[in-house]
C-alpha atoms as a PDB file:
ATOM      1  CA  UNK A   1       0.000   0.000   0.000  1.00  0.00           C
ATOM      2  CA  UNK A   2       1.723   3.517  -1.109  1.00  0.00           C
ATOM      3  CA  UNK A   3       2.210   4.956   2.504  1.00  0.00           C
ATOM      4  CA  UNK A   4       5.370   7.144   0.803  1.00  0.00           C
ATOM      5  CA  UNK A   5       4.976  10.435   1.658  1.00  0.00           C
ATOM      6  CA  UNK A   6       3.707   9.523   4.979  1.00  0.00           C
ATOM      7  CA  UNK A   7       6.442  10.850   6.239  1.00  0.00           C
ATOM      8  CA  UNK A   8       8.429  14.005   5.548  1.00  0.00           C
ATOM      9  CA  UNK A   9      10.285  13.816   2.117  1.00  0.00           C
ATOM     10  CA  UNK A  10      13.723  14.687   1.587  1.00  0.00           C
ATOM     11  CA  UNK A  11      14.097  14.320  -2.214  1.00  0.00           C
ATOM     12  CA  UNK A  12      11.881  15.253  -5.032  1.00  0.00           C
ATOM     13  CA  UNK A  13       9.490  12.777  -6.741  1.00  0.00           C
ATOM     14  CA  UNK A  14      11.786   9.921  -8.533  1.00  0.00           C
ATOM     15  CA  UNK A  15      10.515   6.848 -10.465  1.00  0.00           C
ATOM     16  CA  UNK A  16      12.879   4.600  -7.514  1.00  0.00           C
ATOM     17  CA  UNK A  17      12.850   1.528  -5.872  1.00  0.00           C
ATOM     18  CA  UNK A  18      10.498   2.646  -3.576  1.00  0.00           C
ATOM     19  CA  UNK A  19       7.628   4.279  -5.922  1.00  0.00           C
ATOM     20  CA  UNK A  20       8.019   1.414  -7.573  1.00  0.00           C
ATOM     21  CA  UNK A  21       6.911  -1.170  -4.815  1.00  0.00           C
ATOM     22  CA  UNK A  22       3.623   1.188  -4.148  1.00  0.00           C
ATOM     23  CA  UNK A  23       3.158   2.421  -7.528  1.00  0.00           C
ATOM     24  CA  UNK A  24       0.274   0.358  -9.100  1.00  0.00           C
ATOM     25  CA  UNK A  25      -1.707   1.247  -5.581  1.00  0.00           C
ATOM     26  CA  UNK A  26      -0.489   5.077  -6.006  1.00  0.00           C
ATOM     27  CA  UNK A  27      -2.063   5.124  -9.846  1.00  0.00           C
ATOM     28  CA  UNK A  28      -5.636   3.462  -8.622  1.00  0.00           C
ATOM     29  CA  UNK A  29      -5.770   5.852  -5.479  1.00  0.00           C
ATOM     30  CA  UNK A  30      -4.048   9.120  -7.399  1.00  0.00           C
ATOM     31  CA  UNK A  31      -6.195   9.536 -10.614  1.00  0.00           C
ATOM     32  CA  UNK A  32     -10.009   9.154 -10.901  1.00  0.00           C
ATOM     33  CA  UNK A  33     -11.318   6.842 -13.372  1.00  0.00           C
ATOM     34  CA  UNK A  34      -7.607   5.070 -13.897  1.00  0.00           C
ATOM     35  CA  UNK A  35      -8.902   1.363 -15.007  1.00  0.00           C
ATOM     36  CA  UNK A  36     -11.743   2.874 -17.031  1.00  0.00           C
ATOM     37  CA  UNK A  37      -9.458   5.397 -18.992  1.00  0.00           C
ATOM     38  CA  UNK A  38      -6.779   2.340 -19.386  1.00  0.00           C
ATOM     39  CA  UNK A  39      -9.519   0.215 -20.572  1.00  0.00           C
ATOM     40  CA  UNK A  40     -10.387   2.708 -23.198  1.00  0.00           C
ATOM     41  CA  UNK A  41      -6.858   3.681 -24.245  1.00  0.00           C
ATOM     42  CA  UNK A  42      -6.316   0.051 -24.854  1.00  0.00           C
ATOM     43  CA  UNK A  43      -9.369  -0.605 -26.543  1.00  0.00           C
ATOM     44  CA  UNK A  44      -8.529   2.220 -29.147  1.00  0.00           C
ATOM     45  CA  UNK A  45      -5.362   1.018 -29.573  1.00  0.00           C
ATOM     46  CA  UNK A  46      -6.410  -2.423 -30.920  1.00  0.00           C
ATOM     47  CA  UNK A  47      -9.160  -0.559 -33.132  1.00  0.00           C
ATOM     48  CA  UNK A  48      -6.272   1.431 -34.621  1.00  0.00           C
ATOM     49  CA  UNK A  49      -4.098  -1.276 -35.182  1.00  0.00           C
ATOM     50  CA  UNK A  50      -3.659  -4.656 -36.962  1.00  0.00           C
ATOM     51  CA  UNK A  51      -2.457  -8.386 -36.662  1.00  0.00           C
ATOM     52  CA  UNK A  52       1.463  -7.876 -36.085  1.00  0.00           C
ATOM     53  CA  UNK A  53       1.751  -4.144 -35.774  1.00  0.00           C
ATOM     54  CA  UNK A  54       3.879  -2.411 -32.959  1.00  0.00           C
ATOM     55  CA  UNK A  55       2.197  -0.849 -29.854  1.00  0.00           C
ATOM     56  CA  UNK A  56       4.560   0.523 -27.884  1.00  0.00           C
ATOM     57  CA  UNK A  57       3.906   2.553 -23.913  1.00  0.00           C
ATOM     58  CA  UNK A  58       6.455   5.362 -23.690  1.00  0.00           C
ATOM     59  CA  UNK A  59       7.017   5.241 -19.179  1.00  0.00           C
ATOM     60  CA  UNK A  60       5.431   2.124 -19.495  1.00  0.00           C
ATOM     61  CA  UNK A  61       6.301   1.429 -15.409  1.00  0.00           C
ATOM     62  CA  UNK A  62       5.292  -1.561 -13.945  1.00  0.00           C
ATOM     63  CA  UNK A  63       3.472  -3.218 -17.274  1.00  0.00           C
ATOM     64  CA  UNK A  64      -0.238  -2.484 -16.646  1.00  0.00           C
ATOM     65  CA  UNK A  65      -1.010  -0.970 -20.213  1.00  0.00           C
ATOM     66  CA  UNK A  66       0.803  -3.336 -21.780  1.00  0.00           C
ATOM     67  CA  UNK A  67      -0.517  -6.324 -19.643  1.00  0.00           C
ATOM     68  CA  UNK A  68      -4.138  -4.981 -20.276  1.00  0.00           C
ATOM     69  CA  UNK A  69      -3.332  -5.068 -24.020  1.00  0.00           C
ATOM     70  CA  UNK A  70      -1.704  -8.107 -23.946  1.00  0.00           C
ATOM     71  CA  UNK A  71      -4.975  -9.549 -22.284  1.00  0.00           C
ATOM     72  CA  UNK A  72      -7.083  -8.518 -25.119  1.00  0.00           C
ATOM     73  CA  UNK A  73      -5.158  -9.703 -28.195  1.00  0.00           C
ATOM     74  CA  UNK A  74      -2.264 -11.730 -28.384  1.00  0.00           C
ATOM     75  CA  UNK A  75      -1.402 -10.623 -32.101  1.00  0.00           C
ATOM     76  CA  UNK A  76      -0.271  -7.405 -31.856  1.00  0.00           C
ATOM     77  CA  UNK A  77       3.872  -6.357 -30.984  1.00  0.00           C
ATOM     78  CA  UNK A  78       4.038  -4.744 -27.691  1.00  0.00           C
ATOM     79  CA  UNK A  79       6.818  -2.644 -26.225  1.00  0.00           C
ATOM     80  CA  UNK A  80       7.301  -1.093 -23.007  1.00  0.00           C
ATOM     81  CA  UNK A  81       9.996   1.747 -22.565  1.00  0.00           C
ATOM     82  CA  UNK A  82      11.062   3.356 -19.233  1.00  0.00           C
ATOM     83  CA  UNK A  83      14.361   4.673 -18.066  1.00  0.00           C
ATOM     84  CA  UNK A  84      13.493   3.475 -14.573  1.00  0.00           C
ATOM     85  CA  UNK A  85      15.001  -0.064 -13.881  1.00  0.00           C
ATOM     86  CA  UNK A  86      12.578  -0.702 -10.306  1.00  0.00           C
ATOM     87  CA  UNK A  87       9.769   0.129 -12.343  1.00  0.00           C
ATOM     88  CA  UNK A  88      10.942  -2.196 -15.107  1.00  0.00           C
ATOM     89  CA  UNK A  89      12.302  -5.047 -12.227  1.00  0.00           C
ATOM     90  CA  UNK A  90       8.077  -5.109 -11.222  1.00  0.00           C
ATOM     91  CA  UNK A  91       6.866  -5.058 -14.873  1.00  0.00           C
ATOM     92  CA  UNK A  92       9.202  -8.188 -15.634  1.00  0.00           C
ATOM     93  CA  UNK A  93       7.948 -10.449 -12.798  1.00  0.00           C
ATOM     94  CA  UNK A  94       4.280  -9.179 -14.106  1.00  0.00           C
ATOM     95  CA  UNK A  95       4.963 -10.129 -17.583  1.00  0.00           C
ATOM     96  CA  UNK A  96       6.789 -13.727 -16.222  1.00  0.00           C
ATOM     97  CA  UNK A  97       3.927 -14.388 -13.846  1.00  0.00           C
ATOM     98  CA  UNK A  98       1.398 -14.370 -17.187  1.00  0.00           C
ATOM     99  CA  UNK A  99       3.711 -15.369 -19.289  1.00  0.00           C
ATOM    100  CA  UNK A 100       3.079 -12.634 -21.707  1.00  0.00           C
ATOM    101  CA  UNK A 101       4.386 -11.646 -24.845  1.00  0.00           C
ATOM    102  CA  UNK A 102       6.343  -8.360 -24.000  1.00  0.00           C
ATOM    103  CA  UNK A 103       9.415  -6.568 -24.929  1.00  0.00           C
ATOM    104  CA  UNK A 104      10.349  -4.234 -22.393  1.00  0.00           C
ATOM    105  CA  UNK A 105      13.323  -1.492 -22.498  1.00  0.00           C
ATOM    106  CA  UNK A 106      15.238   0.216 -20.167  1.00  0.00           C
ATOM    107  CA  UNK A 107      15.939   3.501 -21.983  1.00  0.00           C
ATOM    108  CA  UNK A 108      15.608   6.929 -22.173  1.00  0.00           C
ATOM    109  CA  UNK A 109      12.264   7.755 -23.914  1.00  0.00           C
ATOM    110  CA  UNK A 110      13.299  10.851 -25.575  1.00  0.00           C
ATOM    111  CA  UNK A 111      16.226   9.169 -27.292  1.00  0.00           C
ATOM    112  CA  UNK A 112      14.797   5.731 -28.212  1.00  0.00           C
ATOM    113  CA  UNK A 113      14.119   4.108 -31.399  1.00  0.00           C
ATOM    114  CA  UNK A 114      10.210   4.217 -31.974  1.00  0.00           C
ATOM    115  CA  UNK A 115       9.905   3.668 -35.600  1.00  0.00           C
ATOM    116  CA  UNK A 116       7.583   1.617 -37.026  1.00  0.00           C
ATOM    117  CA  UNK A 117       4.592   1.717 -34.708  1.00  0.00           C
ATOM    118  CA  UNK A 118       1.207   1.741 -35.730  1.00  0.00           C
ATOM    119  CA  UNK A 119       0.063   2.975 -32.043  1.00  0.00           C
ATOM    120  CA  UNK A 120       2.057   4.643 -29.612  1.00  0.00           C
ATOM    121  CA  UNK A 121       0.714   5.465 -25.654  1.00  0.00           C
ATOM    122  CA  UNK A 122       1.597   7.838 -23.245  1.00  0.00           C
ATOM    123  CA  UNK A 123      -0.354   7.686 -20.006  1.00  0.00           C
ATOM    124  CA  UNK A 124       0.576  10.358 -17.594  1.00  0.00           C
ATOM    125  CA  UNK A 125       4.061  10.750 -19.127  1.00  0.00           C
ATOM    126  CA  UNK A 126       4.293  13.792 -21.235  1.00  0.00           C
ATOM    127  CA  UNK A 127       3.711  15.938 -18.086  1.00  0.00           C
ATOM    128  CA  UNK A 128       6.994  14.548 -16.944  1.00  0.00           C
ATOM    129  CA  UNK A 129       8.940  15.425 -19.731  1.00  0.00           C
ATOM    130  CA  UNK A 130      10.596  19.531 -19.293  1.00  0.00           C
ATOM    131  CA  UNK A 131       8.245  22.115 -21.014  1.00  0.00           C
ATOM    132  CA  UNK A 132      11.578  22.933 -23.038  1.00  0.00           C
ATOM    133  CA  UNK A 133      11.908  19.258 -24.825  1.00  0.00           C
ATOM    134  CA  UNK A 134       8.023  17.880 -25.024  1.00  0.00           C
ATOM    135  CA  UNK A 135       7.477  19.920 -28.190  1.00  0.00           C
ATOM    136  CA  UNK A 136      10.144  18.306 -29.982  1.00  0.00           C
ATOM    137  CA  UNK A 137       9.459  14.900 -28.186  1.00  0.00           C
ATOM    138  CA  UNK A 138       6.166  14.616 -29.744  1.00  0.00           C
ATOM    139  CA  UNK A 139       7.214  15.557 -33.026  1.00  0.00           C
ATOM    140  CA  UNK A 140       9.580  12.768 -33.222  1.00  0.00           C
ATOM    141  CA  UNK A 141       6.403  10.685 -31.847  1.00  0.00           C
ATOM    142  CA  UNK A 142       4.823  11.745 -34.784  1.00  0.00           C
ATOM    143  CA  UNK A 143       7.263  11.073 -37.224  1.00  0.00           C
ATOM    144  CA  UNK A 144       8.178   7.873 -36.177  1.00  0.00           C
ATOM    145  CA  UNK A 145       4.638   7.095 -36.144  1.00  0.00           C
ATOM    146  CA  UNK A 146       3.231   4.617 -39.669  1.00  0.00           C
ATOM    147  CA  UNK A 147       1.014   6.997 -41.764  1.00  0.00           C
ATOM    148  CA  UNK A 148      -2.367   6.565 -40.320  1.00  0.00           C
ATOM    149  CA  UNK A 149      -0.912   5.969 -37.122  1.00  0.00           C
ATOM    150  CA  UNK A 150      -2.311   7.218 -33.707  1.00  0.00           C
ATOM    151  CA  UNK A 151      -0.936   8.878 -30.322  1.00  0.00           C
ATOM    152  CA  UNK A 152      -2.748   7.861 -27.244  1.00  0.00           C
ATOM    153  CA  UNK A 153      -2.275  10.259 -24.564  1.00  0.00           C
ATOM    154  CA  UNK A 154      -3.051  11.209 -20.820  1.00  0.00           C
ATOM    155  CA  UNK A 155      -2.753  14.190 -18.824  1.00  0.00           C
ATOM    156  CA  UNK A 156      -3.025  15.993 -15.639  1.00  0.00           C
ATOM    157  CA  UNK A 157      -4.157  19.736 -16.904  1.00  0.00           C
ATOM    158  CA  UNK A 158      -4.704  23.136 -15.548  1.00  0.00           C
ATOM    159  CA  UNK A 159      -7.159  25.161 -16.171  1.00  0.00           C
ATOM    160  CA  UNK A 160      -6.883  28.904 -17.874  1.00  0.00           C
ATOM    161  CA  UNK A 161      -9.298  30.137 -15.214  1.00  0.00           C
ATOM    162  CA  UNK A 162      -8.246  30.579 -12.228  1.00  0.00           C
ATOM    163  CA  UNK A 163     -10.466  30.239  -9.714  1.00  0.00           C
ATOM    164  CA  UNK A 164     -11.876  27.293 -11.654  1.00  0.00           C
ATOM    165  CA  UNK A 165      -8.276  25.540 -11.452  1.00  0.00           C
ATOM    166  CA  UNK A 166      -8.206  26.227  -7.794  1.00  0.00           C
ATOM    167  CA  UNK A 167     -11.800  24.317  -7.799  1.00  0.00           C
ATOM    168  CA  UNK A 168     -10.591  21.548  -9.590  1.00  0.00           C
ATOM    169  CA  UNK A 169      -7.509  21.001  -7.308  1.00  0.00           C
ATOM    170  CA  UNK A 170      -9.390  20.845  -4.325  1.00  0.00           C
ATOM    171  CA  UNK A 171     -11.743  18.733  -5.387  1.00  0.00           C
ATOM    172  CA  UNK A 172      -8.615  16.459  -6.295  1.00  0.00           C
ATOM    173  CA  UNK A 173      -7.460  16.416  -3.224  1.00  0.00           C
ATOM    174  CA  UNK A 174     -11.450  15.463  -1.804  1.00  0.00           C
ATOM    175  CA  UNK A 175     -10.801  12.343  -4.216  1.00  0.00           C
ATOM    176  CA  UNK A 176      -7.518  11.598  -2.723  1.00  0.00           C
ATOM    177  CA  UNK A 177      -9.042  11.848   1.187  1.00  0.00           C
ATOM    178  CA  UNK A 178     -11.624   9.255   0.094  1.00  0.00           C
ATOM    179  CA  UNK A 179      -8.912   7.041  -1.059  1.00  0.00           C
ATOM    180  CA  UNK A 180      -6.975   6.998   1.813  1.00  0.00           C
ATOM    181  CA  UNK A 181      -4.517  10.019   1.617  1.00  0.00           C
ATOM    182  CA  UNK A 182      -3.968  12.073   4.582  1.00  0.00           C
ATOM    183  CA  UNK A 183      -3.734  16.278   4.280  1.00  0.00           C
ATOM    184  CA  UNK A 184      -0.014  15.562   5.330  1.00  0.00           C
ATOM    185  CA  UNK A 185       0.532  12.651   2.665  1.00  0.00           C
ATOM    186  CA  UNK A 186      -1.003  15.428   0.114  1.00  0.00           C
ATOM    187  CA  UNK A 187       0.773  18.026   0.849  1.00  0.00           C
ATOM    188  CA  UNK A 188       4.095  15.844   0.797  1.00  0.00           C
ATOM    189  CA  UNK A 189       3.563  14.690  -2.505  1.00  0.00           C
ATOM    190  CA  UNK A 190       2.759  17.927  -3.848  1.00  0.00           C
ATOM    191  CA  UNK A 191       5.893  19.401  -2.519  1.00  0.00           C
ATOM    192  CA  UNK A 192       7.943  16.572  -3.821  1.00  0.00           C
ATOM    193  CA  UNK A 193       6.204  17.077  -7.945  1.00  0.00           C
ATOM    194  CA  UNK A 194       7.208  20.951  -7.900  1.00  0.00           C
ATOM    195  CA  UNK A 195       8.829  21.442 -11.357  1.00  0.00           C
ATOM    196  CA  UNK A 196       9.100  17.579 -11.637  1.00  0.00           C
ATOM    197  CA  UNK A 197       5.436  17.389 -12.827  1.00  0.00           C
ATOM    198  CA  UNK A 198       4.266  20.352 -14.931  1.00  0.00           C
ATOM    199  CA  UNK A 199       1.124  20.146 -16.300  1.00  0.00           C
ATOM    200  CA  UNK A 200      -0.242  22.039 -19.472  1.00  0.00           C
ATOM    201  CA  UNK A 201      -3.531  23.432 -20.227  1.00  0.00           C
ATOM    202  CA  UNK A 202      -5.918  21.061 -22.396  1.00  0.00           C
ATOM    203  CA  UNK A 203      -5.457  23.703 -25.391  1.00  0.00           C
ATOM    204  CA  UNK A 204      -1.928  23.668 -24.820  1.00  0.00           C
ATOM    205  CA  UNK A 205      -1.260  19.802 -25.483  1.00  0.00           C
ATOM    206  CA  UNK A 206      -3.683  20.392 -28.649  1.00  0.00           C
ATOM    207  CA  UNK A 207      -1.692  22.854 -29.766  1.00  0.00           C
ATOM    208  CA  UNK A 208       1.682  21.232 -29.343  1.00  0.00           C
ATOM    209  CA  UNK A 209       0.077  18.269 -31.004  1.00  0.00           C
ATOM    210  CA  UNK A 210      -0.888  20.178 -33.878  1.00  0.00           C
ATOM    211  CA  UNK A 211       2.794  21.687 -33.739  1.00  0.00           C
ATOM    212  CA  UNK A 212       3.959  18.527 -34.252  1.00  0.00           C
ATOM    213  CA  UNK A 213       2.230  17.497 -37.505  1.00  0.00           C
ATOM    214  CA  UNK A 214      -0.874  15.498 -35.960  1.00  0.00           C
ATOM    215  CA  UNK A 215      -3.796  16.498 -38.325  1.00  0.00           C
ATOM    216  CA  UNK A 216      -6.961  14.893 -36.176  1.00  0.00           C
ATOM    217  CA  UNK A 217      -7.204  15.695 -32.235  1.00  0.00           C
ATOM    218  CA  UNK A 218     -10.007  14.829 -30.386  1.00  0.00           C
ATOM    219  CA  UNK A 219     -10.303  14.431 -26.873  1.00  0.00           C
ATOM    220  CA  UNK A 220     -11.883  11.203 -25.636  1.00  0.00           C
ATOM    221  CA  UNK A 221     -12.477  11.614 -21.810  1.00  0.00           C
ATOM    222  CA  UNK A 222     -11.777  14.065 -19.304  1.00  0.00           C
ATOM    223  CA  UNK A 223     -12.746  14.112 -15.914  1.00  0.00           C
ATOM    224  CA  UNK A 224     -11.817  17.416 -13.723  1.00  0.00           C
ATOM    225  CA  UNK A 225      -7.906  17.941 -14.411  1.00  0.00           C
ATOM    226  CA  UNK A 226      -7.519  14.551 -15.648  1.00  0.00           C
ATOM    227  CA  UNK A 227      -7.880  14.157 -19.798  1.00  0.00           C
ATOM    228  CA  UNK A 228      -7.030  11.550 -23.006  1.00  0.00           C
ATOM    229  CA  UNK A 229      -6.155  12.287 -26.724  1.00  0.00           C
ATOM    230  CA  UNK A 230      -6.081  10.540 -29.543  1.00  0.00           C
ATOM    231  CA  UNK A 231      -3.821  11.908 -32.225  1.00  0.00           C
ATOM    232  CA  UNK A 232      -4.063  10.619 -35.774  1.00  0.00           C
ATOM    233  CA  UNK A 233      -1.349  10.896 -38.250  1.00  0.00           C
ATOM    234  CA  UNK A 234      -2.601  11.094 -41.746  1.00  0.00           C
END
């Protein structure tokens, strides 16, 4: 159970050993909706893909996209990349333990070789990546993309208004009570994500996806700050 910022931190967020042994408990109790959204991204990514065609989860952590995937079709190439060897250590005694059909990376997401994929998925990752290198990130996402290929994509957002975006982050933080999450825990985290997580606005991510070549945007579920793309590439 993720009890890790029960206590006071002394580093900011990391991907470590540590996130890693809470982290699929942190996801289900940290963002509304997680296995219905994960559902959906994987169900679009079989519809936009065929028999032998690459899938592959940019910061795919401990596996659960992929696994989920895997799950529903065993004909399609999945690949899982993440620069965080815990979070990989999990996802490989996941993928053992089902005996699935997964290639899985350690490597730097930026710099890795993503040609030839049909679909590629970024849940909750983007937001990760410094403002001053997503833009050309997800251009070579779209490049490396197959013509006709899509982007899956998740965010945490802000909102233009203000005192809206102050709404929505307190009603967050409601959600997070009800899951279990003290005020302290909260606070902890949120200390330990300044300028490690930096969020855009939802017409800022459109805009940087347009930027970067993608021709059809359309969101396909947002709840409060939490929203999914799907990018096409003509």
């Amino acid at each position: 159970m993720d009890t890790i910022f029960s206590k006071p931190i002394t580093q900011q967020f990391a991907f470590d050993a540590d996130v890693a042994s809470v982290f699929d408990d942190m996801l289900e109790r940290s963002i509304p909706f997680y296995k219905d959204v994960l559902n959906l991204v994987c169900d679009l990514a079989l519809c936009n893909s065929q028999e032998g065609e690459k899938i592959i989860d940019l910061g795919c952590s401990t596996a659960n996209t992929l696994l989920h995937l895997y799950n529903k079709s065993h004909n399609r190439v999945l690949v899982g990349i993440d620069n965080s060897k815990a979070m990989l250590e999990n996802a490989q005694k996941k993928r053992n333990a089902y005996g699935a059909d997964i290639k899985l990376i350690c490597e730097d997401i930026t710099t890795a070789d993503l040609s030839g994929s049909k679909v590629i998925i970024a849940n909750y990752m983007l937001q990760f990546i410094r403002p001053l290198h997503r833009n050309e990130f997800v251009a070579n996402i779209y490049n490396a993309l197959q013509d006709g290929g899509s982007f899956i994509l998740s965010e945490k957002i802000i909102f233009e208004d203000k005192k809206l975006d102050k709404q929505m982050i307190d009603l967050y933080y409601d959600f997070k009570r009800k899951q279990g999450y003290s005020d302290f825990e909260i606070a902890q985290k949120r200390e330990a994500l300044e300028n490690v997580l930096v969020p855009y606005t939802q017409d800022e991510n459109i805009k940087m996806l347009e930027n970067a070549g993608f021709q059809k945007i359309n969101t396909i579920f947002q709840y409060g700050n939490f929203i999914t793309f799907i990018a096409k590439k003509n």
